[in-house]
Protein backbone atom coordinates (compact mmCIF):
# COMPACT_ATOMS: atom_id res chain seq x y z
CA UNK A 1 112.80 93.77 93.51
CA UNK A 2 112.46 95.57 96.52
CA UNK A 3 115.10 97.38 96.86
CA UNK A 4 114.99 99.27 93.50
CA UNK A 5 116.08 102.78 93.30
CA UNK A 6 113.89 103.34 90.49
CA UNK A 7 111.26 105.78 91.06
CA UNK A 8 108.37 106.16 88.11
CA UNK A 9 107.32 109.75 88.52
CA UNK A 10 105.04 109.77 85.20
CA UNK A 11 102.99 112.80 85.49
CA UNK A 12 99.79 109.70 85.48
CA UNK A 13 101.31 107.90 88.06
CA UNK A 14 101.63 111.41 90.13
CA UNK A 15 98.03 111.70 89.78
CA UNK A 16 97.02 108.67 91.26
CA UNK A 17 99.40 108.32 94.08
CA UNK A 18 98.49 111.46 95.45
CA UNK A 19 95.02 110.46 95.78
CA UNK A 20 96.03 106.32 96.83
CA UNK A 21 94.05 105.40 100.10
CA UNK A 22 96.75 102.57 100.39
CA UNK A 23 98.06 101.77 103.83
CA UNK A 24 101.78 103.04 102.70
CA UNK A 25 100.95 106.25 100.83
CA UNK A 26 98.80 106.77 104.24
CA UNK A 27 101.59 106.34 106.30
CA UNK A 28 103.95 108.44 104.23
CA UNK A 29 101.59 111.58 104.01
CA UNK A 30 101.86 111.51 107.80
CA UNK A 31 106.05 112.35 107.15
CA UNK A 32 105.32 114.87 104.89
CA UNK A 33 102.58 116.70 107.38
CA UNK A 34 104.97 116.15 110.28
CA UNK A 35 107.54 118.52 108.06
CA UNK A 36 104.73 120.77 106.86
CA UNK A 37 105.79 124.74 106.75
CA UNK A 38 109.26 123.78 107.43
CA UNK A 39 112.11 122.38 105.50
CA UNK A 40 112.74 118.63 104.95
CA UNK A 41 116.29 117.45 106.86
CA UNK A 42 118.83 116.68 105.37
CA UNK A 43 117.93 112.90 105.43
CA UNK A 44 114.56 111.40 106.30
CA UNK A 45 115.34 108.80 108.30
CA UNK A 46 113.55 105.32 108.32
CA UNK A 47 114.33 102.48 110.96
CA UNK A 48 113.75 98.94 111.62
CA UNK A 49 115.01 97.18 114.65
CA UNK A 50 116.18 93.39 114.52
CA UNK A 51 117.00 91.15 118.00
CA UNK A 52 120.31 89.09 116.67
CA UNK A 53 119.29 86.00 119.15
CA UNK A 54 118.85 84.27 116.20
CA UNK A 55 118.82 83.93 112.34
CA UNK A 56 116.61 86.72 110.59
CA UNK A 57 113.36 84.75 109.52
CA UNK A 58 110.06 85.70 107.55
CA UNK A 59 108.95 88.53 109.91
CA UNK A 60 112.01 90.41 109.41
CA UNK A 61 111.60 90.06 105.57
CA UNK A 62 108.26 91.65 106.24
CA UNK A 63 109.00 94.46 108.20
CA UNK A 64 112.07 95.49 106.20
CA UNK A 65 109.67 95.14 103.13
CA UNK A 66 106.55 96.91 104.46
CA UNK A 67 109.00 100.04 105.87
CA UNK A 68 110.67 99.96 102.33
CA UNK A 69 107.32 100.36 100.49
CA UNK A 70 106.44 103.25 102.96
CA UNK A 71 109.79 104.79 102.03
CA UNK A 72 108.84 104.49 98.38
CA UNK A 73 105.79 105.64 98.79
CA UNK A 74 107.37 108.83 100.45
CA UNK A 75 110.05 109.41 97.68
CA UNK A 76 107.05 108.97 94.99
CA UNK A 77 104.95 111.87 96.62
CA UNK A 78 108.06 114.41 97.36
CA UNK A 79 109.08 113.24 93.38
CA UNK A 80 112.43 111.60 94.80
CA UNK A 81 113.49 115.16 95.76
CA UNK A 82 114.07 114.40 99.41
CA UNK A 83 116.88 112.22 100.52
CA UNK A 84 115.99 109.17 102.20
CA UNK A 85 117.92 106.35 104.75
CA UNK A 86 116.71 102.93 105.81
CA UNK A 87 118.85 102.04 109.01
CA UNK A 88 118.60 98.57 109.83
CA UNK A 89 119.39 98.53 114.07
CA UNK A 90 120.38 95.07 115.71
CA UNK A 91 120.57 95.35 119.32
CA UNK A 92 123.30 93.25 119.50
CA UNK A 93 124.26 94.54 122.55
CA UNK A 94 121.13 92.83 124.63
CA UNK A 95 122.12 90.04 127.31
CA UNK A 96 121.49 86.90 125.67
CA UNK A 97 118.40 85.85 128.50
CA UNK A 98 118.21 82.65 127.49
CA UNK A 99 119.54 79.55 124.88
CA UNK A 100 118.25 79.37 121.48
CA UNK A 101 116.94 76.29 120.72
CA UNK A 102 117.81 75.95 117.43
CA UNK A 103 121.86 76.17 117.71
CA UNK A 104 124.10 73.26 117.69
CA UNK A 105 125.52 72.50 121.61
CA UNK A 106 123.31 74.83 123.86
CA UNK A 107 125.32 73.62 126.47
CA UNK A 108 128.52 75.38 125.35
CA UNK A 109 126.90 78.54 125.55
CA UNK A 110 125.93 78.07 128.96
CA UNK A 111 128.85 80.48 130.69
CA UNK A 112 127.49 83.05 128.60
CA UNK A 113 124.11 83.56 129.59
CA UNK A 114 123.28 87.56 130.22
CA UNK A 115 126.37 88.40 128.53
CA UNK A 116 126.08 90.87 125.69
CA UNK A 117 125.39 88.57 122.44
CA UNK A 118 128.19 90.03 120.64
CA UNK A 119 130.37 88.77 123.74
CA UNK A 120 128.95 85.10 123.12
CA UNK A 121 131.02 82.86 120.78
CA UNK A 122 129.51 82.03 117.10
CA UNK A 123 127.90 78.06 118.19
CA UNK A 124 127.90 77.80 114.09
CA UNK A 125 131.68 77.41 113.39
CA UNK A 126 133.00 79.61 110.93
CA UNK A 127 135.15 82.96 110.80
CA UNK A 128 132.48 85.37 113.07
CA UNK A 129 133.53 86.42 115.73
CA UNK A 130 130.61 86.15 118.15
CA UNK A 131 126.80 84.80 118.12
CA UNK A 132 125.98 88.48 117.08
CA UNK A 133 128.22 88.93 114.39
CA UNK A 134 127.27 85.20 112.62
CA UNK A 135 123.23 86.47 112.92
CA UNK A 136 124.23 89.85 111.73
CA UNK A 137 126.28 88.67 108.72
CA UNK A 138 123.16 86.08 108.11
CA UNK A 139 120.49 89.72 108.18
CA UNK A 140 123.10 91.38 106.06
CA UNK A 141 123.15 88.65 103.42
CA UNK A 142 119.32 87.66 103.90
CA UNK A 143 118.61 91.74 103.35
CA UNK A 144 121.65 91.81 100.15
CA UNK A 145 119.38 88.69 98.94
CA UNK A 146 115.88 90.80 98.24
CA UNK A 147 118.18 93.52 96.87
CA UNK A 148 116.84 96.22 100.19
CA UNK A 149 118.67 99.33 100.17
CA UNK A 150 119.43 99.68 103.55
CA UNK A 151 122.23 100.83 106.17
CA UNK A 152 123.38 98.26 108.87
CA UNK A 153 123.72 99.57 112.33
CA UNK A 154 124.92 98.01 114.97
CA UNK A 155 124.19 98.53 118.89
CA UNK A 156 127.05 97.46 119.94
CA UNK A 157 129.07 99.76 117.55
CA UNK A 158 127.02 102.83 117.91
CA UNK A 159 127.75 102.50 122.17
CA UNK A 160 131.30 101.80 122.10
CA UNK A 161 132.15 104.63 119.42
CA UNK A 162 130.49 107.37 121.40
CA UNK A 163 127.67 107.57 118.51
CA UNK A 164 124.71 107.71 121.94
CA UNK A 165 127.41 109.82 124.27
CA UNK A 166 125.71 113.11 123.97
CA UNK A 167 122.28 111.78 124.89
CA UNK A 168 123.07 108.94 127.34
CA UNK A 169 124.51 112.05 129.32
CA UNK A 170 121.58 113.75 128.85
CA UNK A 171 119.65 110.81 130.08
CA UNK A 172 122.21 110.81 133.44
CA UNK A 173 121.01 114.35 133.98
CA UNK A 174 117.12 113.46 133.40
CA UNK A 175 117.54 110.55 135.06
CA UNK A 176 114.59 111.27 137.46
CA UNK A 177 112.42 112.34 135.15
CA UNK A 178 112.63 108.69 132.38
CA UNK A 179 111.84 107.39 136.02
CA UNK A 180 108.79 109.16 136.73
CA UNK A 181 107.70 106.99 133.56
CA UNK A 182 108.71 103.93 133.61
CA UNK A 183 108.07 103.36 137.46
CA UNK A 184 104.32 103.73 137.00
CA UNK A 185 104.67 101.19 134.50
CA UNK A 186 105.97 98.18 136.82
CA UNK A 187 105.05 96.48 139.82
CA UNK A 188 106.41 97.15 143.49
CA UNK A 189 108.78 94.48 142.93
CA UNK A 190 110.33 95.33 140.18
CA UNK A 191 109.92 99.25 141.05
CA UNK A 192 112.50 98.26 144.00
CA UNK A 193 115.19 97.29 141.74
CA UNK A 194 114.51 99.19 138.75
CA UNK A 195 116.80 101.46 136.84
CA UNK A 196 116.81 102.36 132.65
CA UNK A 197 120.88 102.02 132.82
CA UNK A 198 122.20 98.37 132.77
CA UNK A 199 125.75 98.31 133.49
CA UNK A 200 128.43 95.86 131.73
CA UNK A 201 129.98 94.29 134.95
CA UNK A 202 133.66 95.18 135.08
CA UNK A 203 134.15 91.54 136.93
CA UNK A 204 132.15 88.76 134.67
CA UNK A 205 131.24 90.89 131.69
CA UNK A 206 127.27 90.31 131.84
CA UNK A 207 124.41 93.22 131.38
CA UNK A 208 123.49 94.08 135.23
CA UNK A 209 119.92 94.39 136.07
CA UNK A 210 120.33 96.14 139.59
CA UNK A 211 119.64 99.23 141.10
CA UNK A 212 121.29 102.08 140.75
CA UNK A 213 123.08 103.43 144.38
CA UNK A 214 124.08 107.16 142.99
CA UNK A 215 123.66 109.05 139.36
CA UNK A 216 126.52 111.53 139.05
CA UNK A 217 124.80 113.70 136.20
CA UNK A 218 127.83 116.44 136.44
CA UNK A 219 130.59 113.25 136.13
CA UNK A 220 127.76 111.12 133.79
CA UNK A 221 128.24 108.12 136.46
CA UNK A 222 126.57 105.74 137.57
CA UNK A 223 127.41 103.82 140.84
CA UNK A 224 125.95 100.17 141.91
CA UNK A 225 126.86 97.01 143.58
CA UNK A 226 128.72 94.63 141.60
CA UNK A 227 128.74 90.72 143.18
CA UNK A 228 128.77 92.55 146.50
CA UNK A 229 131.07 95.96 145.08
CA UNK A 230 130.62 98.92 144.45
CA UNK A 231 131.48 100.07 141.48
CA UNK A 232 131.33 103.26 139.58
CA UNK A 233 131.13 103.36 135.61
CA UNK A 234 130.51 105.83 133.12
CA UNK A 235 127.68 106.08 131.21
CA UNK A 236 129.73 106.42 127.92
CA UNK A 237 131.63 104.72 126.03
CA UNK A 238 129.87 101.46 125.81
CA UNK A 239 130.71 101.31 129.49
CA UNK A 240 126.20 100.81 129.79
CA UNK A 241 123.63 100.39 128.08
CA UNK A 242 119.94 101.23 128.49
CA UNK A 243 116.93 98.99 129.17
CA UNK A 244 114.77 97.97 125.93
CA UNK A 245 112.22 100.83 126.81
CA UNK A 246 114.44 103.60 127.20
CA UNK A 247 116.57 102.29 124.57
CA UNK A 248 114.19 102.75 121.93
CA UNK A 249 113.66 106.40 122.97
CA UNK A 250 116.88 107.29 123.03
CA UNK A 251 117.78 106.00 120.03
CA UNK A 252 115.19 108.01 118.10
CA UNK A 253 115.75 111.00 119.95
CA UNK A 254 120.03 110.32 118.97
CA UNK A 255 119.47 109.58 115.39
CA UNK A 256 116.46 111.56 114.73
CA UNK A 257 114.23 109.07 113.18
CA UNK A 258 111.15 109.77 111.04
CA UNK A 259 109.60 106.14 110.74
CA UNK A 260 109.49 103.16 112.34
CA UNK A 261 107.12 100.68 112.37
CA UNK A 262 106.99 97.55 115.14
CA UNK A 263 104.58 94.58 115.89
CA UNK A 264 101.37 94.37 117.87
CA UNK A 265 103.55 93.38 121.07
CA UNK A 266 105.16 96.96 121.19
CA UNK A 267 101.84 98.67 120.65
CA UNK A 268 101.32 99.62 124.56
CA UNK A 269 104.36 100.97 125.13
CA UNK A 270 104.73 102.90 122.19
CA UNK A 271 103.58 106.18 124.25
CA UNK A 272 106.63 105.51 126.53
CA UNK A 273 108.83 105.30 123.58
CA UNK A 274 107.61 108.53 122.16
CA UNK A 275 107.65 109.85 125.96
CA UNK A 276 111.37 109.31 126.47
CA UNK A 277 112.43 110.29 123.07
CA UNK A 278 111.38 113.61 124.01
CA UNK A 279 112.81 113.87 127.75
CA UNK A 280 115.96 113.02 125.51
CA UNK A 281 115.59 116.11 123.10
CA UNK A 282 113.97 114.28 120.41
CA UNK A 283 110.66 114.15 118.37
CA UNK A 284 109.24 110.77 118.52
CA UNK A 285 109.40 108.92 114.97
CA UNK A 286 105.57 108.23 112.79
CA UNK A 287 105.24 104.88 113.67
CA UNK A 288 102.61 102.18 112.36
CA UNK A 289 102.07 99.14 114.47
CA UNK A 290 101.33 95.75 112.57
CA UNK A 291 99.66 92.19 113.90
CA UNK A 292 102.21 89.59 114.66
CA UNK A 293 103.31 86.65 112.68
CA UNK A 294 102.22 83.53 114.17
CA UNK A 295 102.36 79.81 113.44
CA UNK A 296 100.32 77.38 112.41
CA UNK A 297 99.32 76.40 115.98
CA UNK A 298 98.83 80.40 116.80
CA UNK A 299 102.14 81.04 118.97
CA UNK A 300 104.25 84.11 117.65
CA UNK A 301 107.08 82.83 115.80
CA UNK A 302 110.28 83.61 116.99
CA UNK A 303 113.60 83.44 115.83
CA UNK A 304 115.49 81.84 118.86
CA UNK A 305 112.96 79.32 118.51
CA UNK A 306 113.02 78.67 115.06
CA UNK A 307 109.34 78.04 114.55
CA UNK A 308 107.03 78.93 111.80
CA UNK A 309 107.67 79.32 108.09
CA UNK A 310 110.71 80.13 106.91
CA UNK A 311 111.94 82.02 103.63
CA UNK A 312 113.97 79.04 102.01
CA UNK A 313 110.53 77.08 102.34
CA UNK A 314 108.50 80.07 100.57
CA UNK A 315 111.07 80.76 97.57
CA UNK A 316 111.51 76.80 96.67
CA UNK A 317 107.68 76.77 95.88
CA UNK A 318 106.40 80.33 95.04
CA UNK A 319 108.24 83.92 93.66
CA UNK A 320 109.52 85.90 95.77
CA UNK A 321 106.63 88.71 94.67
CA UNK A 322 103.80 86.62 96.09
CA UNK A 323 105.24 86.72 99.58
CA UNK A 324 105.79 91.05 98.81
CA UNK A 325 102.31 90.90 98.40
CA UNK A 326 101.41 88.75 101.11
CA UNK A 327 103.39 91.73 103.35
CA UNK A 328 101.88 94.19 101.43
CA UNK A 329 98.44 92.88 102.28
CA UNK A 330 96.40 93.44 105.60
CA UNK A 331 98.96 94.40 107.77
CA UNK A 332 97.08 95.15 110.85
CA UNK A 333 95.46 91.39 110.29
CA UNK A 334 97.33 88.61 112.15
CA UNK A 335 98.97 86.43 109.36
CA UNK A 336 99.79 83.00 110.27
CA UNK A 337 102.96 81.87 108.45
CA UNK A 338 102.85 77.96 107.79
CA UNK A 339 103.57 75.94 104.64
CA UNK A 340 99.62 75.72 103.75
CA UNK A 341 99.63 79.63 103.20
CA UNK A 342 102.06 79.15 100.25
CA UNK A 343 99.17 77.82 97.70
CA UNK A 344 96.22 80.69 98.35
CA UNK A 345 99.25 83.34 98.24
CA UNK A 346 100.41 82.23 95.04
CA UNK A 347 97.25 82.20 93.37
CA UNK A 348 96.56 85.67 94.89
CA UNK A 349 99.40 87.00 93.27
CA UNK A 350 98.89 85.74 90.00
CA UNK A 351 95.18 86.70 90.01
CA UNK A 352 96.64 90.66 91.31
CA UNK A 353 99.44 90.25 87.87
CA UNK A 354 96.39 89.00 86.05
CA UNK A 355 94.22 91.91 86.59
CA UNK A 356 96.89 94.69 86.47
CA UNK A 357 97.99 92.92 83.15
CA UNK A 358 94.31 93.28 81.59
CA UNK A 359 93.88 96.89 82.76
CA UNK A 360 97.16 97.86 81.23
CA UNK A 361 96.72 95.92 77.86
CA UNK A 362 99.49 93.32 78.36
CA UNK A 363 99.46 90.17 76.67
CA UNK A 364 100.37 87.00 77.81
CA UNK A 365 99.16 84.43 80.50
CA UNK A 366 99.06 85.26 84.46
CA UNK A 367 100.46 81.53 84.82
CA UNK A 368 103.60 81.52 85.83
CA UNK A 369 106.21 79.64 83.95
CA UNK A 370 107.55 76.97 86.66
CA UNK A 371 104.78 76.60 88.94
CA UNK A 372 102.88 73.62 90.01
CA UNK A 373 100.31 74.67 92.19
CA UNK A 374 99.90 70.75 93.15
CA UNK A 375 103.79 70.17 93.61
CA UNK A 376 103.22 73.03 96.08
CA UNK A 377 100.69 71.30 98.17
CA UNK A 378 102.21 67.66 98.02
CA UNK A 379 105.83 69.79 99.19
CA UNK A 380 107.59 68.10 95.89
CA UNK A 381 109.31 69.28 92.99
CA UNK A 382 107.15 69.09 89.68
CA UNK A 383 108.80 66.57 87.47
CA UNK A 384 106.48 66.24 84.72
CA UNK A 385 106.75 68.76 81.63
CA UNK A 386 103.08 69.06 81.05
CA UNK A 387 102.21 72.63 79.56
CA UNK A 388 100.77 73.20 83.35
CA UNK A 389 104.41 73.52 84.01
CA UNK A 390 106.08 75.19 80.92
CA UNK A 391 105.53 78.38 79.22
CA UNK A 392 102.89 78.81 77.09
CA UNK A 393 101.68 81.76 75.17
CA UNK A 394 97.99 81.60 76.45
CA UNK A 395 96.08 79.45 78.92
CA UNK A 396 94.93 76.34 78.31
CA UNK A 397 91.35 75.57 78.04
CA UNK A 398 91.68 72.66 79.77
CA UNK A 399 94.76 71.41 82.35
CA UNK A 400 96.35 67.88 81.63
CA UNK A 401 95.52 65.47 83.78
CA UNK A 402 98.93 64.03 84.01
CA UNK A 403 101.05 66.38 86.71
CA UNK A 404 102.39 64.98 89.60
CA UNK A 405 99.97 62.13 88.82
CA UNK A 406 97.38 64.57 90.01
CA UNK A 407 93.90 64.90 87.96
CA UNK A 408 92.98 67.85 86.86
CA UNK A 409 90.68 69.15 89.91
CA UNK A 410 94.37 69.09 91.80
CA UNK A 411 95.66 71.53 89.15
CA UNK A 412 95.29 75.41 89.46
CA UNK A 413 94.18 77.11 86.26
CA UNK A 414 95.41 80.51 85.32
């Protein structure tokens, strides 16, 4: 569905694209101007990020989805003549800060607190590794699910290989300078301590947050205290990492991406993303910024703590188009993901198949076949067989009364 590789480039559909006021066409004419009078790379390169502190969860099917219909919304307008990459990035390399709530004995993964999540045994059992590599797997098989066409990329991987050597030694030498812009940023306190290199700690193997006593730029060191010594590390090599801020940066400015697109909650320091990426040597990435998901009770949800709706709950009552369209849909609009959403976005979607259906001539009912818009708001299974619920060839005039044992104001009509 949305991963297809199928590209209609009807000289109609060509038309009408190039004149589409819709939110990805927008954002895809912005990578074509950003390559105007110049050629196209090799690859255009299209990112998403994903924390692996927990299992992937409705927001992440909506950001993969939104950045794949602004990728097919780019290879429409360059007629699929420009190569194209979505990169899906876990930072799997992040301290884990704090316990999940939602694994099974928290208290087992107590030793490992700030240590880098792939460095934190799998709580779920199983042949993975680590924590990271179980969520990973899980965002590999959620992604394979929808059919995405995507590359996985991990942190943790990219560090240790040398993939971020060249520019995490350019970072050493402009170390002052990514200073000069995050310092402003913080408060005295944390100004004291700060420093965009986190160090693995030779002794208990956690992500340092302390100061930095000495940047070797020449030798691309870094020297600190560690539990009271001092210690000297390279910058390479998966030896450090960088903090979240300049880690976005210099991953852009490393891989050269084109697009990226991030939640409400990034928005402010999106101009210190762009900012570093270019101390680094890179052009910052188009990026579009989207309102968060959030609960029914308002709080974002979050995937360490398991709240708000989740995909399995969506796909046993609806098709897996209505919640497409319920991505595709408002995007800079807060969406509040709880079960009672299901119903309205259901009947949006067939009322959208309805009306593209009658302006292309197709026959046949918007219904769906399977769907009981009542078994959807009692959270059951439809059991009856009443034509609400099978296929038909044409709406009824008039819905049975006998569904669910609902009457027929509880039943949706087509």
């Amino acid at each position: 569905m949305t991963g297809s590789n199928i590209i209609d480039l009807n000289p109609e559909m060509l038309a009408a694209t190039a004149e589409s006021k819709a939110w990805p066409f927008e954002e895809a004419k912005k990578i074509i101007a950003r390559y105007k009078d110049k050629d196209f790379p090799e690859t255009v390169l299209f990112e998403t990020g994903y924390g692996p502190s927990g299992l992937p969860h409705i927001g992440t099917f909506g950001e993969v989805a939104r950045t794949t219909m602004v990728r097919h919304a780019f290879r429409v307008l360059t007629e699929d003549k420009v190569k194209t990459k979505l990169i899906c990035f876990s930072d799997d390399m992040d301290g884990m800060r704090k316990i999940p709530d939602n694994v099974p004995d928290r208290a087992a993964l107590e030793p490992y607190l700030h240590k880098p999540l792939t460095a934190v045994p799998n709580p779920f059992g199983g042949d993975y590794a680590s924590f990271a590599d179980h969520n990973n797997a899980m965002l590999c098989r959620f992604l394979d699910t929808f059919g995405f066409d995507y590359e996985f990329a991990s942190a943790t991987r990219y560090y240790k290989s040398g993939r971020f050597d060249e520019v995490l030694l350019r970072a050493a030498e402009r170390y002052d300078e990514i200073m000069a812009v995050m310092l402003p940023t913080l408060g005295p306190e944390r100004q004291a301590t700060y420093s965009p290199f986190l160090p693995i700690s030779p002794k208990n193997g956690r992500v340092l947050y302390v100061p930095m006593k000495h940047v070797d730029a020449k030798a691309g060191t870094i020297t600190f205290d560690d539990e009271g010594t001092e210690t000297t590390l390279p910058v390479t090599g998966g030896k450090v990492k960088l903090q979240w801020k300049p880690d976005f940066g210099m991953r852009w400015a490393a891989l050269g991406v084109d697009f990226e697109m991030f939640g409400k909650d990034h928005q402010t320091n999106a101009a210190i993303y762009d900012r570093i990426c270019k101390i680094l040597g890179g052009r910052a990435p188009e990026h579009f910024v989207y309102e968060l998901f959030l609960d029914e009770n308002g709080q974002k949800i979050s995937k360490s703590k398991g709240n708000g709706l989740t995909i399995d709950e969506w796909l046993t009552y609806a098709p897996t188009e209505s919640l497409g369209l319920y991505m595709y849909q408002r995007p800079r609009q807060a969406k509040k993901l709880y079960f009672d959403v299901i119903p309205k976005a259901v009947d949006e979607y067939y009322a959208f198949l309805g009306a593209i259906r009658g302006r292309t001539g197709r026959s046949g009912s918007a219904t769906p076949s399977g769907i009981c818009m009542t078994a959807i708001r009692r959270r059951s299974t439809c059991r009856c067989r009443s034509r609400c619920c099978s296929t038909w060839s044409a709406p009824p005039t008039r819905m049975t009364r006998r569904c669910c044992g609902a009457s027929s104001r509880g039943m949706r009509r087509a």
